[in-house]
C-alpha atoms as a PDB file:
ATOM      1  CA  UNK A   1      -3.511 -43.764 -29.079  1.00  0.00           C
ATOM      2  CA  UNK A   2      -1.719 -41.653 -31.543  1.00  0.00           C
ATOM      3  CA  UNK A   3      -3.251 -39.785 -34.459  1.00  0.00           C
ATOM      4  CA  UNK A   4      -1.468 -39.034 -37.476  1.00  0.00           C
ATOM      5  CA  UNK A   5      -2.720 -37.379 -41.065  1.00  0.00           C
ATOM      6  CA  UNK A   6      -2.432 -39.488 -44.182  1.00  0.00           C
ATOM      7  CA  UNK A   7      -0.594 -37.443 -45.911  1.00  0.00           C
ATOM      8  CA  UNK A   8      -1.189 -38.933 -49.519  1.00  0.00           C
ATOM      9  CA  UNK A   9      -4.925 -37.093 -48.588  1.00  0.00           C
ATOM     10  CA  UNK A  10      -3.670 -33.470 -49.094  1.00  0.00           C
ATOM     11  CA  UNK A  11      -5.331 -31.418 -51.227  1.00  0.00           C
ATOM     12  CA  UNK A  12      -2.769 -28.902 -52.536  1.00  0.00           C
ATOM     13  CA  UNK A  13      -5.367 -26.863 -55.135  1.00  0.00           C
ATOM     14  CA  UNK A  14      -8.186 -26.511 -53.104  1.00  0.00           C
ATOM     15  CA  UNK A  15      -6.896 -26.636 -49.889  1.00  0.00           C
ATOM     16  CA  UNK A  16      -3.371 -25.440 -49.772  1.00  0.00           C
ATOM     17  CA  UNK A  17      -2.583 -25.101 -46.167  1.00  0.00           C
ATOM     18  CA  UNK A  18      -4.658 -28.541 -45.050  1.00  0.00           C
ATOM     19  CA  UNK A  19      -7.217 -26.516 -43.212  1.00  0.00           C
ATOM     20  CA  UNK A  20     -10.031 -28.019 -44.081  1.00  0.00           C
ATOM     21  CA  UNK A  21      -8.474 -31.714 -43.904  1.00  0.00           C
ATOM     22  CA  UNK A  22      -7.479 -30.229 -39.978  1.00  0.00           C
ATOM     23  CA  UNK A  23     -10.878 -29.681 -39.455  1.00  0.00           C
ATOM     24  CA  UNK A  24     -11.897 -33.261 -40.595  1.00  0.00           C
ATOM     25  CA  UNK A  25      -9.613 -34.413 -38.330  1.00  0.00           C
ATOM     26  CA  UNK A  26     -11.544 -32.543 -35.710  1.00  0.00           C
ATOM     27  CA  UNK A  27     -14.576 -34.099 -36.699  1.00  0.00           C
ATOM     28  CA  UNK A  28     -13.099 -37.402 -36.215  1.00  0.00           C
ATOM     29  CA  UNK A  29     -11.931 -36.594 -32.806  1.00  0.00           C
ATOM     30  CA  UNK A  30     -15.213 -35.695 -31.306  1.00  0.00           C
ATOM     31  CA  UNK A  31     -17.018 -38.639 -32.955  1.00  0.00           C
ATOM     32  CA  UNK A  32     -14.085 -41.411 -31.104  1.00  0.00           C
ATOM     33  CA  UNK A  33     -14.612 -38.975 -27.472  1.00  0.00           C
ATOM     34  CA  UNK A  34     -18.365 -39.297 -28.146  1.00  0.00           C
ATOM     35  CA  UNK A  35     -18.043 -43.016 -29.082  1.00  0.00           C
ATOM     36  CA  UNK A  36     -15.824 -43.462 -25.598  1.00  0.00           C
ATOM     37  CA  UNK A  37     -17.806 -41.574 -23.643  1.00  0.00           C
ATOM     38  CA  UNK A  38     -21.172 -43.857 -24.218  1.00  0.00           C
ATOM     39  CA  UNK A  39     -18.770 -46.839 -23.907  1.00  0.00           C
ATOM     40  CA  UNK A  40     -17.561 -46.232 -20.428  1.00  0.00           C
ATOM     41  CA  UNK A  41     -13.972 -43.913 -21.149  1.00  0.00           C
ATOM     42  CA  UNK A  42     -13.233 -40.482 -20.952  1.00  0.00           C
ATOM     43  CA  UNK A  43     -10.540 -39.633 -23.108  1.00  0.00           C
ATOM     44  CA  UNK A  44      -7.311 -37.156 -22.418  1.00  0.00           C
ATOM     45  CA  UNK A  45      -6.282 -35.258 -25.405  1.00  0.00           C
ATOM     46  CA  UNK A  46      -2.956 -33.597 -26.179  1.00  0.00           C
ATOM     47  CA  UNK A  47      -3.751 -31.858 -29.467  1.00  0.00           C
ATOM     48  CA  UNK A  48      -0.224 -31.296 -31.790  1.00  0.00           C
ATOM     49  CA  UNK A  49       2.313 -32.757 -28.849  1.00  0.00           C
ATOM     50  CA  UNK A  50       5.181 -31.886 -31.182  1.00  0.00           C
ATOM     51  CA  UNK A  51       4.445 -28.798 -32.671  1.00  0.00           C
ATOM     52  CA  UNK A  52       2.020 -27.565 -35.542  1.00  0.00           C
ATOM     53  CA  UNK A  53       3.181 -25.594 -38.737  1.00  0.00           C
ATOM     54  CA  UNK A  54       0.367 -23.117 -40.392  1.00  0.00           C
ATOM     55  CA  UNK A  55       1.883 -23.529 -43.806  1.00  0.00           C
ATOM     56  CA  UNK A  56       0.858 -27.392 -43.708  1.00  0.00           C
ATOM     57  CA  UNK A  57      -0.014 -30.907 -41.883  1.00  0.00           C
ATOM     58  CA  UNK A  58       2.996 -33.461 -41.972  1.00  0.00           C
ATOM     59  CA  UNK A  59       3.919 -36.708 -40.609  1.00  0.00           C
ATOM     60  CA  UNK A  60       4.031 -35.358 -36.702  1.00  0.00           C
ATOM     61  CA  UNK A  61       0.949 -36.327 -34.657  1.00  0.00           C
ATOM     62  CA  UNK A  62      -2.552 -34.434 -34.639  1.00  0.00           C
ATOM     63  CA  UNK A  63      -2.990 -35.726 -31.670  1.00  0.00           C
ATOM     64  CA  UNK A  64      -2.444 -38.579 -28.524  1.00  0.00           C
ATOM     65  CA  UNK A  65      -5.167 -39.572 -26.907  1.00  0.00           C
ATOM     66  CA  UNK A  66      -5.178 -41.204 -23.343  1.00  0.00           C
ATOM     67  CA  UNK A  67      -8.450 -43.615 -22.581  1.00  0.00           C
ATOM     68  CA  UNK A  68      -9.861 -44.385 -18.880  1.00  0.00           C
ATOM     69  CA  UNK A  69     -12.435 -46.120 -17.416  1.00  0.00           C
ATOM     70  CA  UNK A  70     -15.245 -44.598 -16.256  1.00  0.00           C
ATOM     71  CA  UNK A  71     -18.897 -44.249 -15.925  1.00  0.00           C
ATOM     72  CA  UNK A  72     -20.570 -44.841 -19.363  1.00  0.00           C
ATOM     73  CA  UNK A  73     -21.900 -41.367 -19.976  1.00  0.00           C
ATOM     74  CA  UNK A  74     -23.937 -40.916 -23.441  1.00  0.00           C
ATOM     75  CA  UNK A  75     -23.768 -37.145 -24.987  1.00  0.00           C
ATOM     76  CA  UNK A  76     -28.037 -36.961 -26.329  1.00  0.00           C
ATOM     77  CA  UNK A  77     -26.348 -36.350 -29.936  1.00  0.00           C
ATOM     78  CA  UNK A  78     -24.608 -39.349 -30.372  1.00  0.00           C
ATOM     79  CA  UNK A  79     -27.677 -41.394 -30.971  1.00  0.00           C
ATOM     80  CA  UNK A  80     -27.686 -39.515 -34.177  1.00  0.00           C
ATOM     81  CA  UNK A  81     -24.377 -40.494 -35.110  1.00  0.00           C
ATOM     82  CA  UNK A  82     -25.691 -43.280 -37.770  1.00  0.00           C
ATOM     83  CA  UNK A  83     -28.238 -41.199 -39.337  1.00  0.00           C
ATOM     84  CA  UNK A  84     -26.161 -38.068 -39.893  1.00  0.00           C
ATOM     85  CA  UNK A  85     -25.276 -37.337 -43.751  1.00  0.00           C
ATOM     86  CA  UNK A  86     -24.044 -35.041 -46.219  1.00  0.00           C
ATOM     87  CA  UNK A  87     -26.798 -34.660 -48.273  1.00  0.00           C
ATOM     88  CA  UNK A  88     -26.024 -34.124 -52.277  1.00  0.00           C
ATOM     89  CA  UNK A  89     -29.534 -33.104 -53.764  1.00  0.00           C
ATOM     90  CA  UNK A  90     -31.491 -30.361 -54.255  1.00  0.00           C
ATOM     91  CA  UNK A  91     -33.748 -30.095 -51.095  1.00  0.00           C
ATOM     92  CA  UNK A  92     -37.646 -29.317 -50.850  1.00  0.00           C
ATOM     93  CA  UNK A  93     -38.048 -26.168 -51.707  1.00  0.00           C
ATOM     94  CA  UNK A  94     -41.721 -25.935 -50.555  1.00  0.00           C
ATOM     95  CA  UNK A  95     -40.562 -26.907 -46.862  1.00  0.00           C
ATOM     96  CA  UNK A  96     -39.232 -24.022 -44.848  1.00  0.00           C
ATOM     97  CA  UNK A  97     -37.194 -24.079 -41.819  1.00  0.00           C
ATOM     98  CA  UNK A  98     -38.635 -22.419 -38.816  1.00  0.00           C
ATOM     99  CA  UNK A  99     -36.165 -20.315 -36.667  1.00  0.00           C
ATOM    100  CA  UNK A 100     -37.139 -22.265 -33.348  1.00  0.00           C
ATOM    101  CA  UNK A 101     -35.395 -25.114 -35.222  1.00  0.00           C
ATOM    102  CA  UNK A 102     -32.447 -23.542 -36.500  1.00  0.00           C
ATOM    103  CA  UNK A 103     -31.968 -21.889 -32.843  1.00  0.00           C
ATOM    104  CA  UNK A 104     -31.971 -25.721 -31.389  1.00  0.00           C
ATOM    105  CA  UNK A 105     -29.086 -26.413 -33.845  1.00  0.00           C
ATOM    106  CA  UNK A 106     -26.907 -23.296 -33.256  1.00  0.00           C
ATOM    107  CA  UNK A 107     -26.815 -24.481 -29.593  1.00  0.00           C
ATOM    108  CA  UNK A 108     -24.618 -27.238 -29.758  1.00  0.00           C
ATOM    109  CA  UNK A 109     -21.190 -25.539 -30.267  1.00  0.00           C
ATOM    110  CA  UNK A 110     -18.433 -25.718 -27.506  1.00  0.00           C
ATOM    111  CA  UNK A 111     -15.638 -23.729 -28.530  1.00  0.00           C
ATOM    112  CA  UNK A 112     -16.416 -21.638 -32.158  1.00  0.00           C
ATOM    113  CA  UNK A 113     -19.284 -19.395 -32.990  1.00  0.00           C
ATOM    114  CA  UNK A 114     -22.134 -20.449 -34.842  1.00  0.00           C
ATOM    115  CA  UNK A 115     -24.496 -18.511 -36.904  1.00  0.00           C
ATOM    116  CA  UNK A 116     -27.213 -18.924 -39.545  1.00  0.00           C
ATOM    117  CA  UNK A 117     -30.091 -17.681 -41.062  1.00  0.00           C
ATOM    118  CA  UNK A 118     -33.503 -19.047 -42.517  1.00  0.00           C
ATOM    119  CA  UNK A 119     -34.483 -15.375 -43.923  1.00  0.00           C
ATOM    120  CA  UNK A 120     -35.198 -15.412 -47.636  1.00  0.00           C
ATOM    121  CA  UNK A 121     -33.598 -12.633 -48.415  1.00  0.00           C
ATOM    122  CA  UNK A 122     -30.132 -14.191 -46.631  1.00  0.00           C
ATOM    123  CA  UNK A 123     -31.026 -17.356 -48.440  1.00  0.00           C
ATOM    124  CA  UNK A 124     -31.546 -15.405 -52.038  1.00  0.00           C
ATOM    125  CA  UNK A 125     -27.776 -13.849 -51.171  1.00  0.00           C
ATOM    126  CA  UNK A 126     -25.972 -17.284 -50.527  1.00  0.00           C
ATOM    127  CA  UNK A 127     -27.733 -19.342 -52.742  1.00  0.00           C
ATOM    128  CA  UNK A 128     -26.143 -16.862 -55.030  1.00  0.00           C
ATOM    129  CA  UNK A 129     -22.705 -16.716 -53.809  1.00  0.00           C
ATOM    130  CA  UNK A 130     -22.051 -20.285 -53.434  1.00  0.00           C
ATOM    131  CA  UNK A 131     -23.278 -21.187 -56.746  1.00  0.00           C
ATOM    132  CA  UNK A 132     -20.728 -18.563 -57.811  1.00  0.00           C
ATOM    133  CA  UNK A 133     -18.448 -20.512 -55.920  1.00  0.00           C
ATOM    134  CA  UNK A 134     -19.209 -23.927 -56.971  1.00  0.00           C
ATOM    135  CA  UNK A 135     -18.408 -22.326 -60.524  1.00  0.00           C
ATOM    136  CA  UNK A 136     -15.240 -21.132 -60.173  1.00  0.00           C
ATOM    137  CA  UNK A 137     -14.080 -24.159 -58.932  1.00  0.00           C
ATOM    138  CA  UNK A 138     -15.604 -26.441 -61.683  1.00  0.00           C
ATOM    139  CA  UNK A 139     -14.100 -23.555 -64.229  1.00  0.00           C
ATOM    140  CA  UNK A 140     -10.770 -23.550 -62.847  1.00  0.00           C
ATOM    141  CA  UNK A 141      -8.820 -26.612 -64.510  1.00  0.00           C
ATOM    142  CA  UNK A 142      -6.285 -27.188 -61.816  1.00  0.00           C
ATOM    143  CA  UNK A 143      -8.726 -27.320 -58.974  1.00  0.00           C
ATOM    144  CA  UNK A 144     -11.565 -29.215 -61.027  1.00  0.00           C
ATOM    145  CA  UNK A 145      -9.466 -31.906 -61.430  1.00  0.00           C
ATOM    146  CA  UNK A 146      -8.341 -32.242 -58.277  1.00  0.00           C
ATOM    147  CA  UNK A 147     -11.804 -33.490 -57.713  1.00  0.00           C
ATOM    148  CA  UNK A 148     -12.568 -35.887 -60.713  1.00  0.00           C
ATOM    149  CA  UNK A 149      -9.101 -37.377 -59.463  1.00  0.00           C
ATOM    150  CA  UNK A 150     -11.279 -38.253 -56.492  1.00  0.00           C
ATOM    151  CA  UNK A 151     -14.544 -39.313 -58.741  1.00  0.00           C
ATOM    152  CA  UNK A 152     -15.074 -42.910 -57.615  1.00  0.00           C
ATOM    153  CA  UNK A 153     -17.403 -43.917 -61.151  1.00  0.00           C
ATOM    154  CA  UNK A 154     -19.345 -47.350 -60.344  1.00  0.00           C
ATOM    155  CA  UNK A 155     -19.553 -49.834 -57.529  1.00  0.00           C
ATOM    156  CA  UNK A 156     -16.597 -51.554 -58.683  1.00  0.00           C
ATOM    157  CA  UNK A 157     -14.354 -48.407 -57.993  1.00  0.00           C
ATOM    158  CA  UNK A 158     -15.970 -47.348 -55.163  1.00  0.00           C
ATOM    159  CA  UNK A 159     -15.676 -50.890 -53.422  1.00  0.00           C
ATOM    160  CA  UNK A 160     -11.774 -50.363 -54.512  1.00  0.00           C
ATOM    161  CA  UNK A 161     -11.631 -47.253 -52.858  1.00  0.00           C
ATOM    162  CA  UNK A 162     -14.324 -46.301 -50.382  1.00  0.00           C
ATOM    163  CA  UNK A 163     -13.353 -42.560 -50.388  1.00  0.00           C
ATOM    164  CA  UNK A 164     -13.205 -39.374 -52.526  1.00  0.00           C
ATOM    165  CA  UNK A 165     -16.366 -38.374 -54.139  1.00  0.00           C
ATOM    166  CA  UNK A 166     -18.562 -41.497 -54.950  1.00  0.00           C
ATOM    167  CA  UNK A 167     -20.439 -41.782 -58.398  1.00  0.00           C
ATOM    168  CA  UNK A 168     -22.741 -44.513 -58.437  1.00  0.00           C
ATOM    169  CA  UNK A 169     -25.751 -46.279 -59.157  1.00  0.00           C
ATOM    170  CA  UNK A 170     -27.853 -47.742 -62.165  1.00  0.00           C
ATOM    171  CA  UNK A 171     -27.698 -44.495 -64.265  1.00  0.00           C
ATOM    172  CA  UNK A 172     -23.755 -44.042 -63.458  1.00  0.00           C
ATOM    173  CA  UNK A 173     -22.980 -47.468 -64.284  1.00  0.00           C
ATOM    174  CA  UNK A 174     -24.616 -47.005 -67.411  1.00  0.00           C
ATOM    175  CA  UNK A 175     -23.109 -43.908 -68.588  1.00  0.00           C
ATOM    176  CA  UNK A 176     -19.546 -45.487 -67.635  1.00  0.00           C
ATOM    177  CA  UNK A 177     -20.321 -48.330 -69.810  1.00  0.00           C
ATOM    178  CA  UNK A 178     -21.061 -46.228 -72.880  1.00  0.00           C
ATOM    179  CA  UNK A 179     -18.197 -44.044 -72.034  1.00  0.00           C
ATOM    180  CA  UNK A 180     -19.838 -40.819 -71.329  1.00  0.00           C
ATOM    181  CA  UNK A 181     -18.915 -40.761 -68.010  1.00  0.00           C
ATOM    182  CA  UNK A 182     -15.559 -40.704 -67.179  1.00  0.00           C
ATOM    183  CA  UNK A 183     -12.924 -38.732 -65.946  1.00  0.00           C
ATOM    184  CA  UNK A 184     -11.400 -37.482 -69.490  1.00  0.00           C
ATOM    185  CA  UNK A 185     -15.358 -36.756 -70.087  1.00  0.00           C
ATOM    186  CA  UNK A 186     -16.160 -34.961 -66.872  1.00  0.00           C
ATOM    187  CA  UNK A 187     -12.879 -32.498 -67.380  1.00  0.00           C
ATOM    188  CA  UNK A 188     -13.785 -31.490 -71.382  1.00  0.00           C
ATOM    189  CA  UNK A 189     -16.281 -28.767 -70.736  1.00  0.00           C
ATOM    190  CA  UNK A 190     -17.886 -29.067 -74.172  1.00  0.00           C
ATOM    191  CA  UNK A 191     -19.254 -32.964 -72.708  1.00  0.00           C
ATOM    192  CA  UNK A 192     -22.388 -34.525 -71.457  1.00  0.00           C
ATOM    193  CA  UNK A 193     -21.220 -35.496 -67.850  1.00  0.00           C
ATOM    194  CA  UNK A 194     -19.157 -32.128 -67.565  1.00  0.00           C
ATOM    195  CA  UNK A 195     -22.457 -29.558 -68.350  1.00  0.00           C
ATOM    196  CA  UNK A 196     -24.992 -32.131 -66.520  1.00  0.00           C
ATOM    197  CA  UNK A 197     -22.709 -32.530 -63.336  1.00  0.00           C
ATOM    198  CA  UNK A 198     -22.230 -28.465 -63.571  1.00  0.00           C
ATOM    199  CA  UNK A 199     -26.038 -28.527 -63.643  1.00  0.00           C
ATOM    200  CA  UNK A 200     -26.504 -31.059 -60.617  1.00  0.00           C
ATOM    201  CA  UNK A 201     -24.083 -29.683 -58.188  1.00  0.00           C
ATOM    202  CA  UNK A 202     -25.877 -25.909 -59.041  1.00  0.00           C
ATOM    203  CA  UNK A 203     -29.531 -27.295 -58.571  1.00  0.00           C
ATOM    204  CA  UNK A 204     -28.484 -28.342 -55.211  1.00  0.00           C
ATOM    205  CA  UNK A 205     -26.883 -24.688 -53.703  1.00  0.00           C
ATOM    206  CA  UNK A 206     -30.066 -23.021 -55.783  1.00  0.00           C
ATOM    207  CA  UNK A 207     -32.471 -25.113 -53.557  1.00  0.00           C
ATOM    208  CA  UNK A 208     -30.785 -24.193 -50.310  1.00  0.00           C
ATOM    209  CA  UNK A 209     -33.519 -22.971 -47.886  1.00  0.00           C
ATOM    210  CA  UNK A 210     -30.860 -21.868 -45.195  1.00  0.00           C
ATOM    211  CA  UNK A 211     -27.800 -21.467 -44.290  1.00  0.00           C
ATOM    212  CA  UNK A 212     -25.033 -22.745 -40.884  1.00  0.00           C
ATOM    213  CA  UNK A 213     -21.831 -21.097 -40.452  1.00  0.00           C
ATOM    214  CA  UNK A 214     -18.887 -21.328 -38.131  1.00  0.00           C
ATOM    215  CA  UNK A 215     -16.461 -18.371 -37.136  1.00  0.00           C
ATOM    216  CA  UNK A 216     -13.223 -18.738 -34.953  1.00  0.00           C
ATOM    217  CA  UNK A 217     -11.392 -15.506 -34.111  1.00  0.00           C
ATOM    218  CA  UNK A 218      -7.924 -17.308 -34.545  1.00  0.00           C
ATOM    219  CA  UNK A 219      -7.107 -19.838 -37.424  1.00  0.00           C
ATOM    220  CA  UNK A 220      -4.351 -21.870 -35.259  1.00  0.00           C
ATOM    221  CA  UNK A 221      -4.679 -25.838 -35.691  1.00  0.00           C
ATOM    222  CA  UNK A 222      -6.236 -26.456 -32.669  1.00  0.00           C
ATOM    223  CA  UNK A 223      -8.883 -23.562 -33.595  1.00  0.00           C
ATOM    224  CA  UNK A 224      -9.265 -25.738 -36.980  1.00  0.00           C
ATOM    225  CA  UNK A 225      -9.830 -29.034 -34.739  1.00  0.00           C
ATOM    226  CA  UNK A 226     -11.887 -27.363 -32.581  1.00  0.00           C
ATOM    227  CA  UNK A 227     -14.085 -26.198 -36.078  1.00  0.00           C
ATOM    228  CA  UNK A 228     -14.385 -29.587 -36.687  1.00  0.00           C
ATOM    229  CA  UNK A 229     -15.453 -30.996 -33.375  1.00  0.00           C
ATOM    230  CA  UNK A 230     -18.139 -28.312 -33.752  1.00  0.00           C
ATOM    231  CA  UNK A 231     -18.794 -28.748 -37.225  1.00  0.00           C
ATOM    232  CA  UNK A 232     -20.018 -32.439 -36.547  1.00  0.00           C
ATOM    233  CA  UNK A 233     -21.923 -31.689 -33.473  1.00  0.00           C
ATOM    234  CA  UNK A 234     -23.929 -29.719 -35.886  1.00  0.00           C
ATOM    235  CA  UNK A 235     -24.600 -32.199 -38.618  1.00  0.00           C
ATOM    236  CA  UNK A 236     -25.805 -34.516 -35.783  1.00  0.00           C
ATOM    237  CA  UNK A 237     -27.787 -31.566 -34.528  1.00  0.00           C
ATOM    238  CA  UNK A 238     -29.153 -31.668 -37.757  1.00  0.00           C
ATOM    239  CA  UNK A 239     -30.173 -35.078 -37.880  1.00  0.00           C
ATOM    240  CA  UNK A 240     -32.049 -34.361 -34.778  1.00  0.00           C
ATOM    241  CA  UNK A 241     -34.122 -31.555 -36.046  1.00  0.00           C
ATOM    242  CA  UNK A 242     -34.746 -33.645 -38.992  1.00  0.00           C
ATOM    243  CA  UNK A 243     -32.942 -31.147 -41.342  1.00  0.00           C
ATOM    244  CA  UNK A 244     -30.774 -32.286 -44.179  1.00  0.00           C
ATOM    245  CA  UNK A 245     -27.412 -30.862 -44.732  1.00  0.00           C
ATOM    246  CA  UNK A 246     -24.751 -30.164 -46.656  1.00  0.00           C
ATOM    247  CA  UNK A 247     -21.076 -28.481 -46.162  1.00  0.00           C
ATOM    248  CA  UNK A 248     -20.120 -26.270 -49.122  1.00  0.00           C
ATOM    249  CA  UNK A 249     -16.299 -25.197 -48.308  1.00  0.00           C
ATOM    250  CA  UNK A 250     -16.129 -23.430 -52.132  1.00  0.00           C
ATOM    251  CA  UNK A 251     -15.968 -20.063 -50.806  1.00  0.00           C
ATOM    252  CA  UNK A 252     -13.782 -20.664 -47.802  1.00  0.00           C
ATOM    253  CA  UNK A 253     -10.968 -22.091 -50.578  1.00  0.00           C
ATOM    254  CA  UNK A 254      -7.654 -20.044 -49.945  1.00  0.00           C
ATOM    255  CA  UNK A 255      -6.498 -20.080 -53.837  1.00  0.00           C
ATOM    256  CA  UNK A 256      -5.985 -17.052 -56.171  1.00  0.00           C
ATOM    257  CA  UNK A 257      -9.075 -17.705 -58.346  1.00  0.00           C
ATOM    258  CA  UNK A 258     -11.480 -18.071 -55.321  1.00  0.00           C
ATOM    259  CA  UNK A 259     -10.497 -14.367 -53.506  1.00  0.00           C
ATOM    260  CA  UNK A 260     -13.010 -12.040 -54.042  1.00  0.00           C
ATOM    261  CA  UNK A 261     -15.652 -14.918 -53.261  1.00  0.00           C
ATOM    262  CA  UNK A 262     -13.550 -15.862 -49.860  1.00  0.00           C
ATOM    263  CA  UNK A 263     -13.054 -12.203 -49.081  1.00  0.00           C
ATOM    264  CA  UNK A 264     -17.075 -11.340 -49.351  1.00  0.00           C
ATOM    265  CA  UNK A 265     -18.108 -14.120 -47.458  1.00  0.00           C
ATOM    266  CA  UNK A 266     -15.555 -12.767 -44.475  1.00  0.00           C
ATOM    267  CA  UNK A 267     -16.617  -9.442 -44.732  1.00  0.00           C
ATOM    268  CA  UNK A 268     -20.203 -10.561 -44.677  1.00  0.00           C
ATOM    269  CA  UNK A 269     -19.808 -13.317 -41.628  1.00  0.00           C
ATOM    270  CA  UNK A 270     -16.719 -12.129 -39.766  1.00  0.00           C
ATOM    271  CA  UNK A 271     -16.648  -8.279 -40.063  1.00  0.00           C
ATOM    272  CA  UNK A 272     -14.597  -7.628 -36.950  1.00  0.00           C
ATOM    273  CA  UNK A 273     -12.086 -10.324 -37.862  1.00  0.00           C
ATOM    274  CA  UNK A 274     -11.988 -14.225 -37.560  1.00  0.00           C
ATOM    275  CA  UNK A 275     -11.939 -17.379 -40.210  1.00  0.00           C
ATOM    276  CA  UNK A 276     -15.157 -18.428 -41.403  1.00  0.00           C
ATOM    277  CA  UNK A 277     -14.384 -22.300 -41.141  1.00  0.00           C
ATOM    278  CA  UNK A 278     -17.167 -23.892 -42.324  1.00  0.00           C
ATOM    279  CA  UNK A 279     -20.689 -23.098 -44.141  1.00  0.00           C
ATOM    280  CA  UNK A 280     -23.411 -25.410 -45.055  1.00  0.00           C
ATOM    281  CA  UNK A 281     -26.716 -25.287 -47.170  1.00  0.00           C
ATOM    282  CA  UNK A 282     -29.879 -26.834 -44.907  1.00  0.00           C
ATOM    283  CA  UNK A 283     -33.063 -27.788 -45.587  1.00  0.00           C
ATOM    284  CA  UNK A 284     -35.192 -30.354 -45.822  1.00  0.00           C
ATOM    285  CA  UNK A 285     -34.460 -33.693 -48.095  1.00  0.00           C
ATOM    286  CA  UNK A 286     -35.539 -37.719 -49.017  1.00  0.00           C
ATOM    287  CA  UNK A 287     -33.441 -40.591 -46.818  1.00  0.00           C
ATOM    288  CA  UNK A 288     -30.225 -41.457 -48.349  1.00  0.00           C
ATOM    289  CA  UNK A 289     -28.059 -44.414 -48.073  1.00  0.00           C
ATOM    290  CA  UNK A 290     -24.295 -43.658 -45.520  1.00  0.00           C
ATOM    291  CA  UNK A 291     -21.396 -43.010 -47.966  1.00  0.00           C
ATOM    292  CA  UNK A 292     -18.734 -46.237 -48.436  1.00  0.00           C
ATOM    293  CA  UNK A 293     -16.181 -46.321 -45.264  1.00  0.00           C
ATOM    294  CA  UNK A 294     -12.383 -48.070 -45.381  1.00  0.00           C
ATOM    295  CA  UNK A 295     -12.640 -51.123 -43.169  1.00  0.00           C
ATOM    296  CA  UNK A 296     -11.449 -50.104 -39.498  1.00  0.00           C
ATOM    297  CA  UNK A 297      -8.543 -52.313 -39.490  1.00  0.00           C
ATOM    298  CA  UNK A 298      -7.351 -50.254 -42.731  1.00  0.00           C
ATOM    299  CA  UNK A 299      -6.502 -47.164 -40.651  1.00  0.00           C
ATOM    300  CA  UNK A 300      -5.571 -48.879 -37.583  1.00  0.00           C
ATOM    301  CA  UNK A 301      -1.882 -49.711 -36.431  1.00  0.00           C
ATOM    302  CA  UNK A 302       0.064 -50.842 -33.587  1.00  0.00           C
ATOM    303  CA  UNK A 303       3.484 -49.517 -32.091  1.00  0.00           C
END
């Protein structure tokens, strides 16, 4: 199997040099090793066979991927794999996280460094930051609307296009039907859906009761897939604590407008050098339903 990046996905605002689509990819790659592993393959992986440019993905392949029969061997997280989420509230605030439990997630990691912290005074300190974050994003035109691009408003788009950020529900549909929520309203600042989703997406980083972060001490592609094969060990880690979760990449952005925000969080996680990959709000949340997914078939091809 080969594995190649869409490349009408890139993100050229927010994420200018595709590292934090590289580490999706990552993500994906440990789910289909997981997925071969309990089904009776190990899997061979040649990671960038023709090369890998820092500025940028391209058409050349992430990866090939060799498949052989073996023992069916089961790694204890995937049984978590269908109840693992991003989770897009505001958690309980009057639930906190004991350290034995955030310990139990931080030891899942193969190849990057993982740290966290449950201490409310760490917790006062990034609830703050990444709100900060969240802000200048939402406040910056250019990479704002690389986002509402994305918005997905009502079942009808979101069955269209079961990716990007999805909108939906009774209350969405309704506010799409009376137009006051759309993309022309969620980009004029002086509208309903642009100061209430401002207020949302902030009542979720101010109800963070921990944090999860991920260091690598190079930022090479293969470091970035590795992040990601990491990155969704943890999720599922989290889904087997019974902690909700949620990635917020804000601060990590490598734009102009988002410096001094990127350059405090490295200073603060990665004194003695490294890339902060990844960092993520936890806590404790309500179920909530999985997010669409593009039929298999959609992304598969044949040589």
């Amino acid at each position: 199997m080969a594995l190649y990046f869409d490349m009408n996905k890139q993100l050229p605002h927010t994420d200018p040099f595709d590292r934090q689509l590289t580490i999706g990819l990552g993500c994906f790659l440990e789910l289909m090793r997981m997925a071969a592993s309990a089904n009776g393959y190990s899997v061979e992986m040649e990671l960038f066979p023709e090369g890998e440019d820092a500025s940028g993905l391209d058409n050349r392949p992430v990866a090939y991927a060799k498949f052989t029969a073996t023992e069916p061997q089961s790694d204890p997280l995937f049984a978590k794999v269908m109840e693992r989420r991003s989770y897009k509230q505001p958690f309980d605030t009057g639930r906190n996280i004991d350290t034995s439990t955030l310990a139990a997630i931080l030891n899942v990691a193969n190849s990057t460094v993982l740290g966290g912290s449950v201490d409310p005074a760490d917790i006062a300190f990034w609830r703050t930051l990444t709100s900060d974050a969240l802000k200048i994003e939402i406040e910056t035109p250019h990479t704002y609307k690389e986002s509402v691009d994305l918005f997905r408003i009502g079942k009808s788009e979101i069955n269209a296009s079961p990716d990007g950020i999805d909108l939906g529900g009774p209350m969405i549909e309704a506010l799409a039907l009376t137009g006051l929520m759309s993309r022309e309203a969620s980009l004029d600042v002086n509208s309903t859906a642009y100061t209430q989703g401002l207020a949302a997406v902030l009542a979720n980083t101010e109800s963070a009761m921990g944090h999860i972060w991920m260091v690598t001490p190079d930022n090479t592609r293969v470091d970035q897939l590795n992040a990601g094969a990491d990155w969704l060990r943890v999720n599922l880690a989290c889904a087997e604590q019974g902690i909700s979760f949620h990635p917020l990449s804000q601060a990590l952005q490598e734009y102009p407008e988002m410096a001094n925000i990127f350059a405090q969080t490295h200073e603060r996680l990665a004194p003695d050098g490294g890339t902060v990959q990844m960092l993520a709000r936890i806590g404790y949340g309500s179920s909530t339903p999985v997010s669409p997914r593009w039929p298999l078939d959609s992304k598969i091809g044949t040589a």
